[in-house]
C-alpha atoms as a PDB file:
ATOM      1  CA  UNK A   1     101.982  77.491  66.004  1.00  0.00           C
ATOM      2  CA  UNK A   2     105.406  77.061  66.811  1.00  0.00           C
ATOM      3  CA  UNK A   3     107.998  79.338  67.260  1.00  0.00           C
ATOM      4  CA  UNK A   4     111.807  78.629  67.494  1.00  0.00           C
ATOM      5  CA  UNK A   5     114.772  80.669  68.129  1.00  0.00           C
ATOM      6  CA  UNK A   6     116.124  82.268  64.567  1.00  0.00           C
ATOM      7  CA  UNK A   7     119.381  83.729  63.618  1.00  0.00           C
ATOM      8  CA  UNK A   8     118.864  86.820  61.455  1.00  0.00           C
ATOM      9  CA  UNK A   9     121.398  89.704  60.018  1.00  0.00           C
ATOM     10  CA  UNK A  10     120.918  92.929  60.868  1.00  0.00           C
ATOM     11  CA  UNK A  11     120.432  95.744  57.994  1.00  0.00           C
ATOM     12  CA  UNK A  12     122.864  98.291  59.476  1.00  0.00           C
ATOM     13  CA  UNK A  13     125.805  96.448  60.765  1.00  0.00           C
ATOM     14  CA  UNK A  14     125.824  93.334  58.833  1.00  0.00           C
ATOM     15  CA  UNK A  15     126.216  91.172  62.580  1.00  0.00           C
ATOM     16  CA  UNK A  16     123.558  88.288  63.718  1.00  0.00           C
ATOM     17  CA  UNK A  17     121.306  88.876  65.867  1.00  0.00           C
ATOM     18  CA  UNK A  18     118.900  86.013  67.284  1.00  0.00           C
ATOM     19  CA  UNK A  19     114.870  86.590  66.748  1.00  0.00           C
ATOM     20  CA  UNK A  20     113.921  84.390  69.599  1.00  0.00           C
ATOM     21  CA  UNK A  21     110.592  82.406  70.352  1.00  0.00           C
ATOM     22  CA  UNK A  22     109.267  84.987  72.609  1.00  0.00           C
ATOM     23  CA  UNK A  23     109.736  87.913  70.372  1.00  0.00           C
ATOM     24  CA  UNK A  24     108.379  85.629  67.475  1.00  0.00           C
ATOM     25  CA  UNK A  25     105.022  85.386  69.922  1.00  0.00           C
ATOM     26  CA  UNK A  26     105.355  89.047  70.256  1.00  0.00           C
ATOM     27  CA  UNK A  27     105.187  89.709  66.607  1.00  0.00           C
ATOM     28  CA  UNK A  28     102.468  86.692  65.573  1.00  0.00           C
ATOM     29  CA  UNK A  29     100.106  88.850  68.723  1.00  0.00           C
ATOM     30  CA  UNK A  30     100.759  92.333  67.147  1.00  0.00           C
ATOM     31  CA  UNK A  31      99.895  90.659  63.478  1.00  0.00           C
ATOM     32  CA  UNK A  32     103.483  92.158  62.407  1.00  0.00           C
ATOM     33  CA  UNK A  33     103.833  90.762  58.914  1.00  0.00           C
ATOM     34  CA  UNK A  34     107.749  91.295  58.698  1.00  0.00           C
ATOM     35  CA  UNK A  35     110.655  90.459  60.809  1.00  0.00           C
ATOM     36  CA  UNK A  36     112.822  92.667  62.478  1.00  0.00           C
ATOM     37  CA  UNK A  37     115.787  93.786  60.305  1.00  0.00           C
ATOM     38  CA  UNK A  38     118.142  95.102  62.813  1.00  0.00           C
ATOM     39  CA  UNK A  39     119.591  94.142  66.204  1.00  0.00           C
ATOM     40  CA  UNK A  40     118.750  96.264  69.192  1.00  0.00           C
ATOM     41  CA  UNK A  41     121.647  98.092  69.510  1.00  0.00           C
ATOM     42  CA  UNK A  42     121.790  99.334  66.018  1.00  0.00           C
ATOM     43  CA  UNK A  43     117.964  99.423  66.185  1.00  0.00           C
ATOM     44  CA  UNK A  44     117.989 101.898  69.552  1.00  0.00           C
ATOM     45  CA  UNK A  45     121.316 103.775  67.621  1.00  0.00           C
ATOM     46  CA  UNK A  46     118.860 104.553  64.697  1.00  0.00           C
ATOM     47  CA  UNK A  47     115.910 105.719  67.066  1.00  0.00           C
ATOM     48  CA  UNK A  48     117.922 108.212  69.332  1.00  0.00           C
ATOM     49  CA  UNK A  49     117.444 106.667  72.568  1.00  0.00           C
ATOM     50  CA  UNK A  50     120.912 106.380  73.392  1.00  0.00           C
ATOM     51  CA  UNK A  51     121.237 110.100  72.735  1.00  0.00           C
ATOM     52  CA  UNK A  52     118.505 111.431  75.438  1.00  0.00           C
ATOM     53  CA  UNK A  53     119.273 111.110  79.056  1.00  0.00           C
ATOM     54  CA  UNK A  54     115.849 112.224  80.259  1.00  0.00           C
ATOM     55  CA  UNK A  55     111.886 112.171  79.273  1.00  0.00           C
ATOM     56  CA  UNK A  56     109.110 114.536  78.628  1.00  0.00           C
ATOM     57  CA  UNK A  57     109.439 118.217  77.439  1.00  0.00           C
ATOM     58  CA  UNK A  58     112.857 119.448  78.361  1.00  0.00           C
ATOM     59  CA  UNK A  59     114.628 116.402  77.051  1.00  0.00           C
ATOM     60  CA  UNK A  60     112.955 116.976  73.579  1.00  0.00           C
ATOM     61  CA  UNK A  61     114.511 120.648  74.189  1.00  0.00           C
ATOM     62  CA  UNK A  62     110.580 122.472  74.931  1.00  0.00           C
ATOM     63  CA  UNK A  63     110.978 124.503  77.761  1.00  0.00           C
ATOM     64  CA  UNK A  64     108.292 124.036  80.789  1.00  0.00           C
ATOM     65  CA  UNK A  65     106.073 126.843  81.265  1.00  0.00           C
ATOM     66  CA  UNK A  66     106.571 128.607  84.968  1.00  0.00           C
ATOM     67  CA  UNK A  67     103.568 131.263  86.172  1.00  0.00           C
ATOM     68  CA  UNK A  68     104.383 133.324  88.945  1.00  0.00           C
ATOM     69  CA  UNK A  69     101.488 133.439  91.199  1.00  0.00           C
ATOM     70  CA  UNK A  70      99.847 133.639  94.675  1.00  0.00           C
ATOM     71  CA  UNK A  71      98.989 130.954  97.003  1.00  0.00           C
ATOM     72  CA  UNK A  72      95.703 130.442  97.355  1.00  0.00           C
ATOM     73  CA  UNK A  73      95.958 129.178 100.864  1.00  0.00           C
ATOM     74  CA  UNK A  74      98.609 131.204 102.615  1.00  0.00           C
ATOM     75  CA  UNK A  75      99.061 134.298 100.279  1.00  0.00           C
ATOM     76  CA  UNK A  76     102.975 133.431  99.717  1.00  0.00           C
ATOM     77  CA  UNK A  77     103.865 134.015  96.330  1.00  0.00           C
ATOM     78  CA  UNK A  78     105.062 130.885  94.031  1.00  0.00           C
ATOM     79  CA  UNK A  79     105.656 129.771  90.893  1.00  0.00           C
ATOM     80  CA  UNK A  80     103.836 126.734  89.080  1.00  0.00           C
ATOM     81  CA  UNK A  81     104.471 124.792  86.086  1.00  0.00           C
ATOM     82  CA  UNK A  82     101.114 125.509  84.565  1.00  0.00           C
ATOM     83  CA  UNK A  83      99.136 128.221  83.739  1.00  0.00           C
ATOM     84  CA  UNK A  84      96.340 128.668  86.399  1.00  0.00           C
ATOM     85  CA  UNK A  85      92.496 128.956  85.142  1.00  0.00           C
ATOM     86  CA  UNK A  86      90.486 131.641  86.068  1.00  0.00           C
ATOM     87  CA  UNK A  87      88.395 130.349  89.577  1.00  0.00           C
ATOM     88  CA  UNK A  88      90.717 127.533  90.681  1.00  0.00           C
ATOM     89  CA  UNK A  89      92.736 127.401  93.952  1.00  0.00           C
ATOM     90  CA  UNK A  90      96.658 127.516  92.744  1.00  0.00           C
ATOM     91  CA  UNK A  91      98.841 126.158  96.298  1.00  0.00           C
ATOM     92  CA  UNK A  92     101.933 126.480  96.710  1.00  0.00           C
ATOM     93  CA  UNK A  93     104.478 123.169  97.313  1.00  0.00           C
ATOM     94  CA  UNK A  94     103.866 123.657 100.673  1.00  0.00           C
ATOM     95  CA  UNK A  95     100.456 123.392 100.658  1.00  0.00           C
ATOM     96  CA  UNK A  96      99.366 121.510  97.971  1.00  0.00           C
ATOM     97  CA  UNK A  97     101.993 118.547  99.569  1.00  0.00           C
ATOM     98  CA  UNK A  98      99.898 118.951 103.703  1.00  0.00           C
ATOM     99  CA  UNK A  99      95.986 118.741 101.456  1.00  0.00           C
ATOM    100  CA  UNK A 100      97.368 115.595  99.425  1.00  0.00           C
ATOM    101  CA  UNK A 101      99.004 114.291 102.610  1.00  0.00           C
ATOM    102  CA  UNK A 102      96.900 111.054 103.787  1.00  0.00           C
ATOM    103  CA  UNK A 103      95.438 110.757 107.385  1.00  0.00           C
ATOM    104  CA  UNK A 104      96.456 107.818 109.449  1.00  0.00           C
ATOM    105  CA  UNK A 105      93.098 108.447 111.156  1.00  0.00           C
ATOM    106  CA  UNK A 106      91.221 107.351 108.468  1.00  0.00           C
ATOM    107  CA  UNK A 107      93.013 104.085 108.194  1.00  0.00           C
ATOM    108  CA  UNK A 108      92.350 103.249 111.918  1.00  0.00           C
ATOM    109  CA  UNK A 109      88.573 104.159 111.622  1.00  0.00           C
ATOM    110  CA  UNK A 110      88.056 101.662 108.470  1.00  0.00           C
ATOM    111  CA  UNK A 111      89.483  98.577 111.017  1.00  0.00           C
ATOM    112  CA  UNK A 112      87.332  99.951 113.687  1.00  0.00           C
ATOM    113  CA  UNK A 113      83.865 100.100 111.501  1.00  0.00           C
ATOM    114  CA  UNK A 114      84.620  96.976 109.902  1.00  0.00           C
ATOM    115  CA  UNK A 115      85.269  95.389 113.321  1.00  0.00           C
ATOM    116  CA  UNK A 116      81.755  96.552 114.953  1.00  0.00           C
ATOM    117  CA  UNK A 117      80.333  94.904 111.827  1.00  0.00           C
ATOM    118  CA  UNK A 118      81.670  91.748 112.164  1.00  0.00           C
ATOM    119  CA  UNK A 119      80.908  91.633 115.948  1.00  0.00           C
ATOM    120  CA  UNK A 120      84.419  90.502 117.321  1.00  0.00           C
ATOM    121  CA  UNK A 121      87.765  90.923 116.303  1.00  0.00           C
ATOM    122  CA  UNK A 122      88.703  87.368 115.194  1.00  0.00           C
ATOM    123  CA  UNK A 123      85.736  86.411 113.008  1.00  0.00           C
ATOM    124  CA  UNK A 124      85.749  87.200 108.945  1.00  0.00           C
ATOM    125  CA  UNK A 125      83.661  89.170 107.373  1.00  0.00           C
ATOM    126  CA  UNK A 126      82.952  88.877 102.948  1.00  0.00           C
ATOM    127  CA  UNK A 127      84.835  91.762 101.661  1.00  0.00           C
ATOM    128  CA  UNK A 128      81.956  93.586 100.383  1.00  0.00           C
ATOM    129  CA  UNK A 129      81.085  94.414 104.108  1.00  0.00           C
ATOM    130  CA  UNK A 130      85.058  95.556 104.346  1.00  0.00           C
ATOM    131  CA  UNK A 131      84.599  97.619 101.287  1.00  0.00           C
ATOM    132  CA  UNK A 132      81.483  99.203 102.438  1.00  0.00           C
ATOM    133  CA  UNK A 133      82.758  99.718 105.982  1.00  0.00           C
ATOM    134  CA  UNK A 134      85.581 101.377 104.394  1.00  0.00           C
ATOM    135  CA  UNK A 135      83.817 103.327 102.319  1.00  0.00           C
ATOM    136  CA  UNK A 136      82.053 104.946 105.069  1.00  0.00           C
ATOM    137  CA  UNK A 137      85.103 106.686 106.379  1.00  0.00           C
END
């Protein structure tokens, strides 16, 4: 099937808008039976976009829930935007941001391993060998 560009007026403000091949494609993929009946900016006016500047909870006016609690690692006390279940560590930014932090170590071992396995450093080795040599880290 072909699909050319198409001139089409939108429902709100009356102007043309142009319902081009791409979109068309768009549509045909998503089985859409109808065409689009207004033009995006009237179409984004009518949806509210333009009227939030940010995402998530806060910008659909929820506030985000903040527990005051204790470290679990160094016994400072901190607040987190969750509420913390009953035998689970709760860290603070601090911490939470040096556990999550990766090793460079790690990194350097992988080359290493998967160099001994290839026997020297120029020749190639199939990447399942690389994946399990990484793996090993």
């Amino acid at each position: 099937m072909e699909f050319l560009d198409r001139l089409l007026t939108c429902a709100d403000c009356g102007g043309e808008f142009i319902f081009t091949a791409g979109e068309q494609l768009f549509f045909f993929d998503k089985q859409f039976k109808n065409d689009p009946k207004r033009c995006k900016p009237c179409k984004s006016k009518r949806s509210g976009v333009g009227l939030k500047t940010g995402t998530g909870p806060a910008a659909a006016g929820l506030s985000r829930t903040e527990t005051r609690t204790e470290c679990s690692e160094c016994g400072v006390e901190t607040t987190v935007p969750f509420k913390p279940t009953q035998g689970r560590p709760v860290l603070c930014r601090q911490c939470f941001q040096s556990k999550r932090a990766p090793t460079t170590g790690a990194l350097v071992t992988a080359a290493a391993t998967a160099e001994m396995v290839a026997g020297s450093p120029g020749e190639r080795i199939p990447a399942s060998i690389e994946l399990l040599a990484a793996s090993r880290v």
